[in-house]
Protein backbone atom coordinates (compact mmCIF):
# COMPACT_ATOMS: atom_id res chain seq x y z
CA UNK A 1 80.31 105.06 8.15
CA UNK A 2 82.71 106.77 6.27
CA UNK A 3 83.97 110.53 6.71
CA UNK A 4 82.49 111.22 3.08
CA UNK A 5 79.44 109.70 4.11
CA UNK A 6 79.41 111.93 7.70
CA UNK A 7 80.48 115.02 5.75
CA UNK A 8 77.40 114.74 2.94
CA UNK A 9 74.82 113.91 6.00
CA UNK A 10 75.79 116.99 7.95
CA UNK A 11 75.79 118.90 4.01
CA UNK A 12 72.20 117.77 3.88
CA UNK A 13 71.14 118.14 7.03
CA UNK A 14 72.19 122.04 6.80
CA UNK A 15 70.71 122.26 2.94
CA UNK A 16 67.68 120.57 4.63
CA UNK A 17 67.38 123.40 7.16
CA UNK A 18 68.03 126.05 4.93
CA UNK A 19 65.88 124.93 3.00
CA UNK A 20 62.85 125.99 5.62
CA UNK A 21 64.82 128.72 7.51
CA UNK A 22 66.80 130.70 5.61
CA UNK A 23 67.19 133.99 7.86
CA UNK A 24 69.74 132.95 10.32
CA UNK A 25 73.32 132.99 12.38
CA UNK A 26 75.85 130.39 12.19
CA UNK A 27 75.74 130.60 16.00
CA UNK A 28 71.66 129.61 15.70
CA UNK A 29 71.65 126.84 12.69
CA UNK A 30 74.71 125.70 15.06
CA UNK A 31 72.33 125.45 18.44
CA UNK A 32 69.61 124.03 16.14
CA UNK A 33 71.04 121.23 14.29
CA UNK A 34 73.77 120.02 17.36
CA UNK A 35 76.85 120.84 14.99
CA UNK A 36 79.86 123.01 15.91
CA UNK A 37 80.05 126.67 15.36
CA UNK A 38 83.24 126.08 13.04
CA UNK A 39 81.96 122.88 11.49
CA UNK A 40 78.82 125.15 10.46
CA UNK A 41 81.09 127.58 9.24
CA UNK A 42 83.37 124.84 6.85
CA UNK A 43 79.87 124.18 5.55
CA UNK A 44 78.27 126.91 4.77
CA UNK A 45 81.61 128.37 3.23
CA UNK A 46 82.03 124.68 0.71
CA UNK A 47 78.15 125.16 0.16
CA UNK A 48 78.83 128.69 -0.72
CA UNK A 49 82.39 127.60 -2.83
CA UNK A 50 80.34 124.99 -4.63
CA UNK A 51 77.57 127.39 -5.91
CA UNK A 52 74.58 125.09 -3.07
CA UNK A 53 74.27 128.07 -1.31
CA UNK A 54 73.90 131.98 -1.51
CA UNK A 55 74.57 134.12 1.06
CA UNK A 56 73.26 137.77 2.25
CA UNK A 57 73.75 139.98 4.96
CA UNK A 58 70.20 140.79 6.31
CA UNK A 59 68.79 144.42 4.90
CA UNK A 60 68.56 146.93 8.50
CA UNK A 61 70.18 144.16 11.00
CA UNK A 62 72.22 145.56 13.36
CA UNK A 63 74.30 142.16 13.46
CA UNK A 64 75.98 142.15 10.77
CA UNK A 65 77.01 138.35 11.67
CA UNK A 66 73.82 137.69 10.41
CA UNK A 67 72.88 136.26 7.02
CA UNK A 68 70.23 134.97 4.87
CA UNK A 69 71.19 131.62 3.34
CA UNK A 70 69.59 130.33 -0.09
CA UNK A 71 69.63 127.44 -1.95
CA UNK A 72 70.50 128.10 -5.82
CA UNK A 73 69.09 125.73 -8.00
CA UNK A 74 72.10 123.66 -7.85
CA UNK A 75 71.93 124.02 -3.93
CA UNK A 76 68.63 121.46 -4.24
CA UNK A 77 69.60 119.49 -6.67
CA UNK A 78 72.81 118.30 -4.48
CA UNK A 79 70.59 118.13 -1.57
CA UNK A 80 67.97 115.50 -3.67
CA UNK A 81 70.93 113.84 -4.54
CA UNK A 82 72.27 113.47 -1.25
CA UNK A 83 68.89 112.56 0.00
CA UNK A 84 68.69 109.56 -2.14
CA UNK A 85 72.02 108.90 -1.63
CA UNK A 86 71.01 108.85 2.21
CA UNK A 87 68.34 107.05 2.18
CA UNK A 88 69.68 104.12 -0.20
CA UNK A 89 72.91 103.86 2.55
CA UNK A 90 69.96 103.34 5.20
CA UNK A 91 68.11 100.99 2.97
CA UNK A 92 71.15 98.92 2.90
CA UNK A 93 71.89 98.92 6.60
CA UNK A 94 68.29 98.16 7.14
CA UNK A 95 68.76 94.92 5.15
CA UNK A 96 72.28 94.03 6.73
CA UNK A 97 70.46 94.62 10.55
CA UNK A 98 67.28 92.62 9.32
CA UNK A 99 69.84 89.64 7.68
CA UNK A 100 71.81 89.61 11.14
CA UNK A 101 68.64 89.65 13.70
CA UNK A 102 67.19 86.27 11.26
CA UNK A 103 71.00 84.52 11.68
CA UNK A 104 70.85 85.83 15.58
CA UNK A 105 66.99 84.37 15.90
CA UNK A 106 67.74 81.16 13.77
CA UNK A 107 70.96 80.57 16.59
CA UNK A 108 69.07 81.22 19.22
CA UNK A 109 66.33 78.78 18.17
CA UNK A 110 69.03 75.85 17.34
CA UNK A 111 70.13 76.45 20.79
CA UNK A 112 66.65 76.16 22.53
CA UNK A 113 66.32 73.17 20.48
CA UNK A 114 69.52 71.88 21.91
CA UNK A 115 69.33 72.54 24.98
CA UNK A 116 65.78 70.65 25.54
């Protein structure tokens, strides 16, 4: 996999959180989705950069570290395109794995045959 490819699965795996829990720290979508604290943070400030993402500082919180993250409009369109994008990559390595187990069982049959 390549580090585009990483870097747009951990985009849409944080547009794909926000997307169903917007009210929350870096420090919790961090815990939550198994990323680093400053990886979250690069993130959410290129999602913010690029116009994905809008970001508020909760109304009455007493940590101010907090935010509210929203997708824009353009936030979910990138994250349906990444999705497909996603899920056509896996389609593809589905197909190369189910090519390689056929070659792998077709081997192992021309050696049971050989060895009878």
């Amino acid at each position: 996999m390549t580090d585009n490819n990483k870097n747009n699965d951990k985009d849409l795996e944080v547009l794909r959180y926000l997307e169903n829990q917007e009210k929350i720290s870096q420090r919790e979508l961090s815990a939550n989705l198994g990323i680093s604290l400053g990886k979250v943070n690069f993130i959410l400030k290129a999602l913010v950069e690029k116009g994905n993402v809008k970001a508020r500082n909760f109304i009455n919180n007493k940590n101010k570290r907090a935010y509210a993250y929203y997708l824009t409009p353009k936030g979910i369109e990138e994250k349906t395109r990444l999705t497909i994008n996603f899920f056509k990559r896996k389609m593809q390595e589905y197909d190369d794995i189910k090519k390689e187990l056929k070659q792998l069982e077709d081997e192992i049959n021309k050696n049971k045959k050989e060895n009878e």
